[in-house]
N, C-alpha and C. Protein backbone atom coordinates (compact mmCIF):
# COMPACT_ATOMS: atom_id res chain seq x y z
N UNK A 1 201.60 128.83 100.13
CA UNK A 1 202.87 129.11 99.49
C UNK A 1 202.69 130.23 98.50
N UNK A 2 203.79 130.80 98.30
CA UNK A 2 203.70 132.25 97.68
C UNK A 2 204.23 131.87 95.77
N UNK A 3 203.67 131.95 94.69
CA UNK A 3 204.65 131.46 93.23
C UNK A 3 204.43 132.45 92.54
N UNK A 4 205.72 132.94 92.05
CA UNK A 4 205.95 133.60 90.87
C UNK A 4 206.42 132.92 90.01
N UNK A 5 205.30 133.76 89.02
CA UNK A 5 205.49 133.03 87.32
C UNK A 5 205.98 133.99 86.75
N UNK A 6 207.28 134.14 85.94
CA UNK A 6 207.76 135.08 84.73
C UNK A 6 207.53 134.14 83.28
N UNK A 7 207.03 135.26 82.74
CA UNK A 7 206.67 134.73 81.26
C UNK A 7 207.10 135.76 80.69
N UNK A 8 207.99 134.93 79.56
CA UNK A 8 209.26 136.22 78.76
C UNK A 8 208.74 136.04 77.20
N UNK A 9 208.80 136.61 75.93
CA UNK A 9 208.97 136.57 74.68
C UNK A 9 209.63 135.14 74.75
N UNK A 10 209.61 133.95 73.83
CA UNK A 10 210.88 133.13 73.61
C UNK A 10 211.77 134.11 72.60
N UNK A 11 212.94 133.54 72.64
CA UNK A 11 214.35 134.15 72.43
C UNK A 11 214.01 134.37 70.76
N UNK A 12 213.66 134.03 69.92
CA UNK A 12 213.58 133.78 68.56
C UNK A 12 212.12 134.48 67.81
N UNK A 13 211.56 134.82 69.14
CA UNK A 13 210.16 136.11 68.83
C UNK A 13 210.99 137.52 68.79
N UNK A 14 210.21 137.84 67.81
CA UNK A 14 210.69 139.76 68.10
C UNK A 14 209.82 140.34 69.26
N UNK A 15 210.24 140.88 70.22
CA UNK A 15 209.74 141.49 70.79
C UNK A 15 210.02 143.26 71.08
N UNK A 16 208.71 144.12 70.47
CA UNK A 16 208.54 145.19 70.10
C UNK A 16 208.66 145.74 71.42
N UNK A 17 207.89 145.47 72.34
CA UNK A 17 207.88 146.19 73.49
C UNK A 17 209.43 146.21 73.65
N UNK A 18 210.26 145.31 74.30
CA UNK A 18 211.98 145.38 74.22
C UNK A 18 212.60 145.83 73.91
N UNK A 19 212.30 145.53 71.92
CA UNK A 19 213.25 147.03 71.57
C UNK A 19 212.91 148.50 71.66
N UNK A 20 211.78 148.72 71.96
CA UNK A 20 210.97 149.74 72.15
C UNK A 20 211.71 150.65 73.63
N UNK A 21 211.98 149.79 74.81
CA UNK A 21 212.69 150.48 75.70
C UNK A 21 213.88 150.31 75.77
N UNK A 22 215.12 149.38 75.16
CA UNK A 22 216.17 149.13 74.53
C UNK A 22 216.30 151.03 74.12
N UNK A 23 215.64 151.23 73.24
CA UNK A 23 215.66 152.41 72.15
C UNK A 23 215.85 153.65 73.83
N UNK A 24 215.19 153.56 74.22
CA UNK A 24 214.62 154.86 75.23
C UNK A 24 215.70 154.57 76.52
N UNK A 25 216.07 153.22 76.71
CA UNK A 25 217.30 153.10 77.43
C UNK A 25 218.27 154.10 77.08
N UNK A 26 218.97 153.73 76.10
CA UNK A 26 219.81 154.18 75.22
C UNK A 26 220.17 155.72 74.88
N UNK A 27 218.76 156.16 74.96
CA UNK A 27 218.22 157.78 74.58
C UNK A 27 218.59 157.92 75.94
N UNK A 28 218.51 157.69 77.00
CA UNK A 28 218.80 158.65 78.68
C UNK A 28 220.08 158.16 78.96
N UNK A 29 221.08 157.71 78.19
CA UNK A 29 222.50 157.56 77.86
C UNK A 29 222.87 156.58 78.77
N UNK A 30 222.04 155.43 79.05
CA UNK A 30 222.44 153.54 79.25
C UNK A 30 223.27 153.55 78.53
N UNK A 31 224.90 152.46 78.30
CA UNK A 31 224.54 151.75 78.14
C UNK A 31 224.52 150.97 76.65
N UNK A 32 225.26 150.92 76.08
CA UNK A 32 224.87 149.94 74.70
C UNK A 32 224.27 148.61 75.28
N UNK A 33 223.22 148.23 75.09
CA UNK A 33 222.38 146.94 75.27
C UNK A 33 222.53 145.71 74.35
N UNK A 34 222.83 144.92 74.65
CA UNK A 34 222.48 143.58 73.84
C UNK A 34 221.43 143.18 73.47
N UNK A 35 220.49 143.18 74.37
CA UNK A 35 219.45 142.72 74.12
C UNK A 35 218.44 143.40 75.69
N UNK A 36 217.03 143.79 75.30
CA UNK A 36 216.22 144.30 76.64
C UNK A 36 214.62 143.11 75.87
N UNK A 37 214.36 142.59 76.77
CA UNK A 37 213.12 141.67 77.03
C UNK A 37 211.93 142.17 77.71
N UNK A 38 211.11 142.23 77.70
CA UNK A 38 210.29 142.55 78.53
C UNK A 38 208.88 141.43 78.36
N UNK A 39 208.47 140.87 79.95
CA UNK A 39 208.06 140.18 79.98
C UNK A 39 206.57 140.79 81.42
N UNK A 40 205.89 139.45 81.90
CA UNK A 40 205.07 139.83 82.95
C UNK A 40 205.74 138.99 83.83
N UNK A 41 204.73 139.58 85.01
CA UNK A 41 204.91 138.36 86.08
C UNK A 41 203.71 138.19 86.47
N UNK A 42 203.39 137.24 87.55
CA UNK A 42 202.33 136.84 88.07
C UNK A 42 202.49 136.39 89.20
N UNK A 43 202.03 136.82 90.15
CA UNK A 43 202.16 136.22 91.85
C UNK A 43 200.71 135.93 92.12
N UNK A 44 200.58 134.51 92.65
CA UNK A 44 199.85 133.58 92.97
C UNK A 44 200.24 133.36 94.99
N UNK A 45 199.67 133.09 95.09
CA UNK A 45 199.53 132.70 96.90
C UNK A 45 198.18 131.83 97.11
N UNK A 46 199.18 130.60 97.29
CA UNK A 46 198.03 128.58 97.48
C UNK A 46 198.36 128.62 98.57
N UNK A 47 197.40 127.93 98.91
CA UNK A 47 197.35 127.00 100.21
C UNK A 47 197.52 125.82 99.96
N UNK A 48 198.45 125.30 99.75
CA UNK A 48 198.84 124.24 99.21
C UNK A 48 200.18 123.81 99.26
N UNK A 49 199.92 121.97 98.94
CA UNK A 49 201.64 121.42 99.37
C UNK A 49 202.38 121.32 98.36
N UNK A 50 203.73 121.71 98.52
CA UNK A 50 204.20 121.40 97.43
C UNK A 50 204.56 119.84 97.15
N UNK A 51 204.84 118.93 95.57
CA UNK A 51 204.35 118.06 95.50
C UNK A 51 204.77 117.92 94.08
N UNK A 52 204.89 116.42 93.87
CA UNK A 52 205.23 116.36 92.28
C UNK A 52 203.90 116.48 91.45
N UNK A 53 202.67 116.41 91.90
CA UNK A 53 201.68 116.39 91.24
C UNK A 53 201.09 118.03 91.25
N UNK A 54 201.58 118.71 92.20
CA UNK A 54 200.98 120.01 92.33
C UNK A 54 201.96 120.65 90.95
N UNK A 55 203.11 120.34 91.02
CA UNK A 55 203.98 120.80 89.83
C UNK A 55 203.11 120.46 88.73
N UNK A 56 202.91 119.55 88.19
CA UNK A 56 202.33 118.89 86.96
C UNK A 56 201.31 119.68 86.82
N UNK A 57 200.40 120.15 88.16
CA UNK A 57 199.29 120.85 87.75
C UNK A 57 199.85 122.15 87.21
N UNK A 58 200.67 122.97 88.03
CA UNK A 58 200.74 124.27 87.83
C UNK A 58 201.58 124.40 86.70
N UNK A 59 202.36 123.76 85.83
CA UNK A 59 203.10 123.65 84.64
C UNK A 59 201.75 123.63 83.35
N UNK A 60 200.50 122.61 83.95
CA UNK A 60 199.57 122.90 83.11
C UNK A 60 198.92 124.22 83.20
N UNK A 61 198.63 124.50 83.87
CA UNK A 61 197.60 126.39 84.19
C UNK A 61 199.04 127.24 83.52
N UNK A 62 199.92 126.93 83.47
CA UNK A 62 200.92 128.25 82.96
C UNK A 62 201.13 127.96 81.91
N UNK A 63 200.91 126.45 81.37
CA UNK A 63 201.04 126.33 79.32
C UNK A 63 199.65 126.69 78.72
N UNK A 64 198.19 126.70 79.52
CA UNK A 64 196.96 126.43 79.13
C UNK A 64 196.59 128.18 79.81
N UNK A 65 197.18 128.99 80.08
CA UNK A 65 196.35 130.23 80.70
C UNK A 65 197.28 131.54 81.26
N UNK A 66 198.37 130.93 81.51
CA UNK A 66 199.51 131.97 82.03
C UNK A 66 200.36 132.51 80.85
N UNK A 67 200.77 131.69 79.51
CA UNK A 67 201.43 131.77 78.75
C UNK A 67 200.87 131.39 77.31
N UNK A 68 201.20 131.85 76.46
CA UNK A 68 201.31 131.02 75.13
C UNK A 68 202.66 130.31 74.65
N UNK A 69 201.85 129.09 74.86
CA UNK A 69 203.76 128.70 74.76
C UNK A 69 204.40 128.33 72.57
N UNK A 70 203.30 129.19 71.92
CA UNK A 70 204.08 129.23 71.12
C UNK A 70 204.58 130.61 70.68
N UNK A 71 205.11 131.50 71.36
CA UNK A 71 205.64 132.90 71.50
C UNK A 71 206.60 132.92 72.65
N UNK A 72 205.60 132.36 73.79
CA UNK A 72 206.22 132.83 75.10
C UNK A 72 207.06 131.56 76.05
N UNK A 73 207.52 131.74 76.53
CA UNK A 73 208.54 130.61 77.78
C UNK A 73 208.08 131.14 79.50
N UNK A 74 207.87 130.50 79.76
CA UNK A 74 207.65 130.61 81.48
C UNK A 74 208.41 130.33 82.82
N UNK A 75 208.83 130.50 83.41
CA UNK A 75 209.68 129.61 84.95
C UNK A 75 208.88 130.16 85.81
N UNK A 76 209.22 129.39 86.91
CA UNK A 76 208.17 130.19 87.94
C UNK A 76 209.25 129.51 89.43
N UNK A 77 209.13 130.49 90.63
CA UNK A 77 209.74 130.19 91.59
C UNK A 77 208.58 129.96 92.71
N UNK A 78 208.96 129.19 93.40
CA UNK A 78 207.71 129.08 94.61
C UNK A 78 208.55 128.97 95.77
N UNK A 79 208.14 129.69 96.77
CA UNK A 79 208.44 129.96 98.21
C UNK A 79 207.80 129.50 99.43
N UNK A 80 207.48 128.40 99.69
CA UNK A 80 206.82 127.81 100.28
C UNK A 80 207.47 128.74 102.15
N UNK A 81 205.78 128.54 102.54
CA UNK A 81 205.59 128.92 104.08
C UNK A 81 206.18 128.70 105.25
């Protein structure tokens, strides 16, 4: 199965990088912005079932290694085969 993880700033962090292209949006005449985020992603590809216990695992590897979850928030989509 194929999973993407997005890991964003949480909403209540400043995030520099954001306003940083917010700013440069703006400058190539975007656009008034509300708000620009910028986050990663991560694509993973298991061999593996999906599963209530495979969840539990992979919720742990993305609070313990994918994310900091006192800055950052995570979701992740999985596309199974």
């Amino acid at each position: 199965m194929k999973i993407s993880v997005i890991v964003t700033p949480k909403k209540n962090v400043l995030d520099p990088q954001g306003v940083a292209v917010g700013h440069a949006l703006e400058s190539l005449g975007f656009p008034k912005l509300k708000t620009t985020r910028v986050g990663k992603l991560i694509e993973l590809e298991i061999e593996a079932v999906d599963s209530p216990e495979f969840r539990t695992r992979l919720d742990q590897v993305c609070k313990d290694l994918l994310s900091n979850p006192v800055i950052e928030d995570y979701r992740y989509e999985i596309v199974a085969r």
